[in-house]
PDB file of N, CA and C in Angstrom:
ATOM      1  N   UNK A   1      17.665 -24.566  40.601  1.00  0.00           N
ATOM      2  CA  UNK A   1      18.651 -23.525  40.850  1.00  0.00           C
ATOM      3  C   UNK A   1      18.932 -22.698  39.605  1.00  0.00           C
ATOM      4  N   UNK A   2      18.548 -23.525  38.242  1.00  0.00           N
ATOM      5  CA  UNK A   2      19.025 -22.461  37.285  1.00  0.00           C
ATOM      6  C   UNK A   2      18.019 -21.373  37.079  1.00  0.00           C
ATOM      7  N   UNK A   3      17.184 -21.377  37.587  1.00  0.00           N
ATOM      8  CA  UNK A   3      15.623 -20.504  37.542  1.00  0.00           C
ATOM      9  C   UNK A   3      16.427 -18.977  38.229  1.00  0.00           C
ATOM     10  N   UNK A   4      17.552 -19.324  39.564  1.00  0.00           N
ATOM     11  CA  UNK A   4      17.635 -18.215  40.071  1.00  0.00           C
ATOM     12  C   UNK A   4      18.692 -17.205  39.547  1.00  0.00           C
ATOM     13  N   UNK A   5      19.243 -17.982  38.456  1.00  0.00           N
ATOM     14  CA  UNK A   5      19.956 -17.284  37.152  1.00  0.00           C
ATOM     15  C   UNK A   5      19.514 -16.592  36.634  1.00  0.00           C
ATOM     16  N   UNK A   6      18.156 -16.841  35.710  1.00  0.00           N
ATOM     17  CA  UNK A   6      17.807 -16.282  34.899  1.00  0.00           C
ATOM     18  C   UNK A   6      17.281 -14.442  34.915  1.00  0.00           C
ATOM     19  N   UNK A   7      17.781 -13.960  34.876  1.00  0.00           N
ATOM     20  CA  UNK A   7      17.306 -12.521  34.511  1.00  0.00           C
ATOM     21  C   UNK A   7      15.681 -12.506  34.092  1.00  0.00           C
ATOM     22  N   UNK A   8      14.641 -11.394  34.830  1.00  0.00           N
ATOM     23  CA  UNK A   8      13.139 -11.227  34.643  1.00  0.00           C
ATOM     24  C   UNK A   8      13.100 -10.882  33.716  1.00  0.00           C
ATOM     25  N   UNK A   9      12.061 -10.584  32.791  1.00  0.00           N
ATOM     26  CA  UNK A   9      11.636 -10.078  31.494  1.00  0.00           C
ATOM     27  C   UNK A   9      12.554  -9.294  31.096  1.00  0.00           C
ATOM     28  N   UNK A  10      12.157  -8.225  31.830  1.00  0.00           N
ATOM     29  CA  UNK A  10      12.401  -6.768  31.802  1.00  0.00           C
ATOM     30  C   UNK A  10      13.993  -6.190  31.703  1.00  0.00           C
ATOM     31  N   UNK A  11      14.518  -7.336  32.223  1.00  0.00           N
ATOM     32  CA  UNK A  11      16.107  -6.964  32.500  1.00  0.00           C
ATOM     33  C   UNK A  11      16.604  -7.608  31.398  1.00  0.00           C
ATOM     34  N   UNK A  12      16.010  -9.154  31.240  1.00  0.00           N
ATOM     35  CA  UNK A  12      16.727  -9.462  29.725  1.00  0.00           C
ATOM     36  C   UNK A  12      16.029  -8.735  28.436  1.00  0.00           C
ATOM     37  N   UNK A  13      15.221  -8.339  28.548  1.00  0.00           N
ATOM     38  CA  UNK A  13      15.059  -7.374  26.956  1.00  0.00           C
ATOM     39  C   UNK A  13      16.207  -6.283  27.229  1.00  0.00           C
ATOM     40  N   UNK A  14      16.286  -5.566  28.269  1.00  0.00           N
ATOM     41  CA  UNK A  14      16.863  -4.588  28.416  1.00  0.00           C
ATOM     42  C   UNK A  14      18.579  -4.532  28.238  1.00  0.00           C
ATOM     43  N   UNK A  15      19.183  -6.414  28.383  1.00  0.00           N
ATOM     44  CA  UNK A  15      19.883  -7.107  27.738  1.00  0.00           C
ATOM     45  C   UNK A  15      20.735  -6.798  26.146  1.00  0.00           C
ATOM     46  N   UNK A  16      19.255  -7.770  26.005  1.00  0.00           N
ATOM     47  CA  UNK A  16      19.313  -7.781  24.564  1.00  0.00           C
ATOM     48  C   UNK A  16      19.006  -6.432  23.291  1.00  0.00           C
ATOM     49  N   UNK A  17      19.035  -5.318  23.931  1.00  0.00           N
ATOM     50  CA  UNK A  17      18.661  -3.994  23.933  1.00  0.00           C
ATOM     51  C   UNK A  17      17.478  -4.309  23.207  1.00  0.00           C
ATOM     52  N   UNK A  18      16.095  -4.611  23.983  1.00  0.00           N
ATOM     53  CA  UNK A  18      15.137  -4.246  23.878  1.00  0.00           C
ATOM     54  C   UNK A  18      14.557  -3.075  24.181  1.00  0.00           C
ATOM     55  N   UNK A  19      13.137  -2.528  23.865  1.00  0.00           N
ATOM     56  CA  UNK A  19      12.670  -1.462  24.941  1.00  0.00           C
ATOM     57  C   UNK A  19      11.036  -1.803  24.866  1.00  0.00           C
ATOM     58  N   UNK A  20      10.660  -2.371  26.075  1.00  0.00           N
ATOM     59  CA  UNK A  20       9.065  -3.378  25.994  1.00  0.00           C
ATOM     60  C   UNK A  20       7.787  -2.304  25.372  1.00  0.00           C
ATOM     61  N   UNK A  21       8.139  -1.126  24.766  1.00  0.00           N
ATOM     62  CA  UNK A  21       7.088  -0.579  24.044  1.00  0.00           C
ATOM     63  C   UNK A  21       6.269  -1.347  23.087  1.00  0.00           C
ATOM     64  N   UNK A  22       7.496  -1.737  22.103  1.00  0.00           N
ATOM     65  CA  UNK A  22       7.074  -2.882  20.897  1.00  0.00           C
ATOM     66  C   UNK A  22       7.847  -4.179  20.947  1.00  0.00           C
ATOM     67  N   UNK A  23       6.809  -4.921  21.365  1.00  0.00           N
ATOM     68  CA  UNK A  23       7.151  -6.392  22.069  1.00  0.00           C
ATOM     69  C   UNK A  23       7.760  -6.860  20.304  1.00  0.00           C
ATOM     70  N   UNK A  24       6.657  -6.569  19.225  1.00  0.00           N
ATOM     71  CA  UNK A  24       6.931  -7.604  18.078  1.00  0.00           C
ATOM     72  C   UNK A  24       8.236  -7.072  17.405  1.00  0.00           C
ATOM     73  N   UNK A  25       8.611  -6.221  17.533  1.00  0.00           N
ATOM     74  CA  UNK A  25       9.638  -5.522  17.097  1.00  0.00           C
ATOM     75  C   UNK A  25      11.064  -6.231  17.713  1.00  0.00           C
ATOM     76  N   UNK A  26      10.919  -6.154  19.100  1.00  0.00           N
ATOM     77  CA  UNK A  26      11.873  -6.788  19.927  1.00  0.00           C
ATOM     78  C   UNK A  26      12.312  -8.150  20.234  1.00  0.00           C
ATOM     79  N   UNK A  27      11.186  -8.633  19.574  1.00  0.00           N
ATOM     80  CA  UNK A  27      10.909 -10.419  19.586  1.00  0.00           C
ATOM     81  C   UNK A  27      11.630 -10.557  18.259  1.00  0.00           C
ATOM     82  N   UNK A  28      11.118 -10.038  16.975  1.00  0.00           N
ATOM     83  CA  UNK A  28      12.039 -10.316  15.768  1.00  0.00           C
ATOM     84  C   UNK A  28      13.067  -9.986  15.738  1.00  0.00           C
ATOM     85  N   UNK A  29      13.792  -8.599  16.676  1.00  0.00           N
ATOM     86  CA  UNK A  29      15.526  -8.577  16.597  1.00  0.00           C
ATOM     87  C   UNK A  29      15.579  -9.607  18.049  1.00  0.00           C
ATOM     88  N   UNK A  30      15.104 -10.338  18.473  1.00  0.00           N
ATOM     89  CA  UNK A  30      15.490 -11.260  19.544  1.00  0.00           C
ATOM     90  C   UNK A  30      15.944 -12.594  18.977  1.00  0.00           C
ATOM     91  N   UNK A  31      15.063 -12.756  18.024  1.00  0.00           N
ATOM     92  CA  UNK A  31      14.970 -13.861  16.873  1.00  0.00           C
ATOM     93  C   UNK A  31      16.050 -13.719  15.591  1.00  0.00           C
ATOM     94  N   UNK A  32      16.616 -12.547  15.894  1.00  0.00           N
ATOM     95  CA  UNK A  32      17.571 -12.321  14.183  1.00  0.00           C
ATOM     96  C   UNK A  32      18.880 -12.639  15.184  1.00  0.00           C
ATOM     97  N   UNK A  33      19.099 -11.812  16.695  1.00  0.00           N
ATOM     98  CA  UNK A  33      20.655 -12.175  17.544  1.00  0.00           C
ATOM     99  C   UNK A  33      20.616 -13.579  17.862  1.00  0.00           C
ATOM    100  N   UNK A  34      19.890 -13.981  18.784  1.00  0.00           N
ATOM    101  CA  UNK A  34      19.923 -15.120  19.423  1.00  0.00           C
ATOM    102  C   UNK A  34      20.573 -16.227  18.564  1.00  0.00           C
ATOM    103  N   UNK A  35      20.139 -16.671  17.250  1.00  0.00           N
ATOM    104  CA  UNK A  35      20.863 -17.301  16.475  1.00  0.00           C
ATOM    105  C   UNK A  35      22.276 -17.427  16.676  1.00  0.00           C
ATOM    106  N   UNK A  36      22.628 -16.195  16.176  1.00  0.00           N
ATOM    107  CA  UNK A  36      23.785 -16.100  16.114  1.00  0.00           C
ATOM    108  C   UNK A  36      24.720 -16.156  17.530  1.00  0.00           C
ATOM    109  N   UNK A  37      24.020 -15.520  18.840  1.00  0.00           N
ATOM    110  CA  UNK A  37      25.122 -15.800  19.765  1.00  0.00           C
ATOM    111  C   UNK A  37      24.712 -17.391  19.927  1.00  0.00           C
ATOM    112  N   UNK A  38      24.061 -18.567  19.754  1.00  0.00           N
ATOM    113  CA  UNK A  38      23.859 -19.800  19.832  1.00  0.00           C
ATOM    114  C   UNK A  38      25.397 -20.344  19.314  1.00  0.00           C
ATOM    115  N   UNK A  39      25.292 -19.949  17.590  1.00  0.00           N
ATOM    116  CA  UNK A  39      26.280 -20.409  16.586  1.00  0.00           C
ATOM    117  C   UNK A  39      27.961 -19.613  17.427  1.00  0.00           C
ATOM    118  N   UNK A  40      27.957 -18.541  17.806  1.00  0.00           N
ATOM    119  CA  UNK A  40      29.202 -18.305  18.280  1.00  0.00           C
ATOM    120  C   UNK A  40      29.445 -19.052  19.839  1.00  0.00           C
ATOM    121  N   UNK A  41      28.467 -19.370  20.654  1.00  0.00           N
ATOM    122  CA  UNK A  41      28.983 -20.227  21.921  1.00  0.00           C
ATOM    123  C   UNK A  41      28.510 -21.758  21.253  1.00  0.00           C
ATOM    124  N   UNK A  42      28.040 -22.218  20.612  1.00  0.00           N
ATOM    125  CA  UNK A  42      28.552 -23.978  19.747  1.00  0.00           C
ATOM    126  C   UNK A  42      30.238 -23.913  19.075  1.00  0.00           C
ATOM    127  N   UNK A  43      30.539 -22.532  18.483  1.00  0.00           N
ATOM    128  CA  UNK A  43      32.204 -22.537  18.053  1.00  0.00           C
ATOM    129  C   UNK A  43      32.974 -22.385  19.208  1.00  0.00           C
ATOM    130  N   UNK A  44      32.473 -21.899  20.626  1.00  0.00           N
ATOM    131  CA  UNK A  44      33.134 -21.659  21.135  1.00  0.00           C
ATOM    132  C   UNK A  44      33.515 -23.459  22.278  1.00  0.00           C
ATOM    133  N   UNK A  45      31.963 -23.634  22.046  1.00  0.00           N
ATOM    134  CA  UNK A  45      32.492 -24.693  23.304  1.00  0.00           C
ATOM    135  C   UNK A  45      32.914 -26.487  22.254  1.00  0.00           C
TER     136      UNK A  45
END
């Protein structure tokens, strides 16, 4: 059931304000946020 959560590619780059032109571009600011919203929902919960 959590599969039918998840947002497709396309919608979570578009999320994470990606834009799928430049995947490597979008993968390293995916890799610089993600951290950090991790560290702010571990303070949070």
């Amino acid at each position: 059931t959590a599969m039918k959560f998840a947002p497709e590619r396309k919608k979570f780059m578009e999320i994470m304000g990606g834009s799928s032109d430049d995947l490597d571009a979008d993968i390293q600011k995916f890799c610089t946020i993600f951290p950090l919203l991790l560290e702010e929902n571990h303070k949070f919960l």
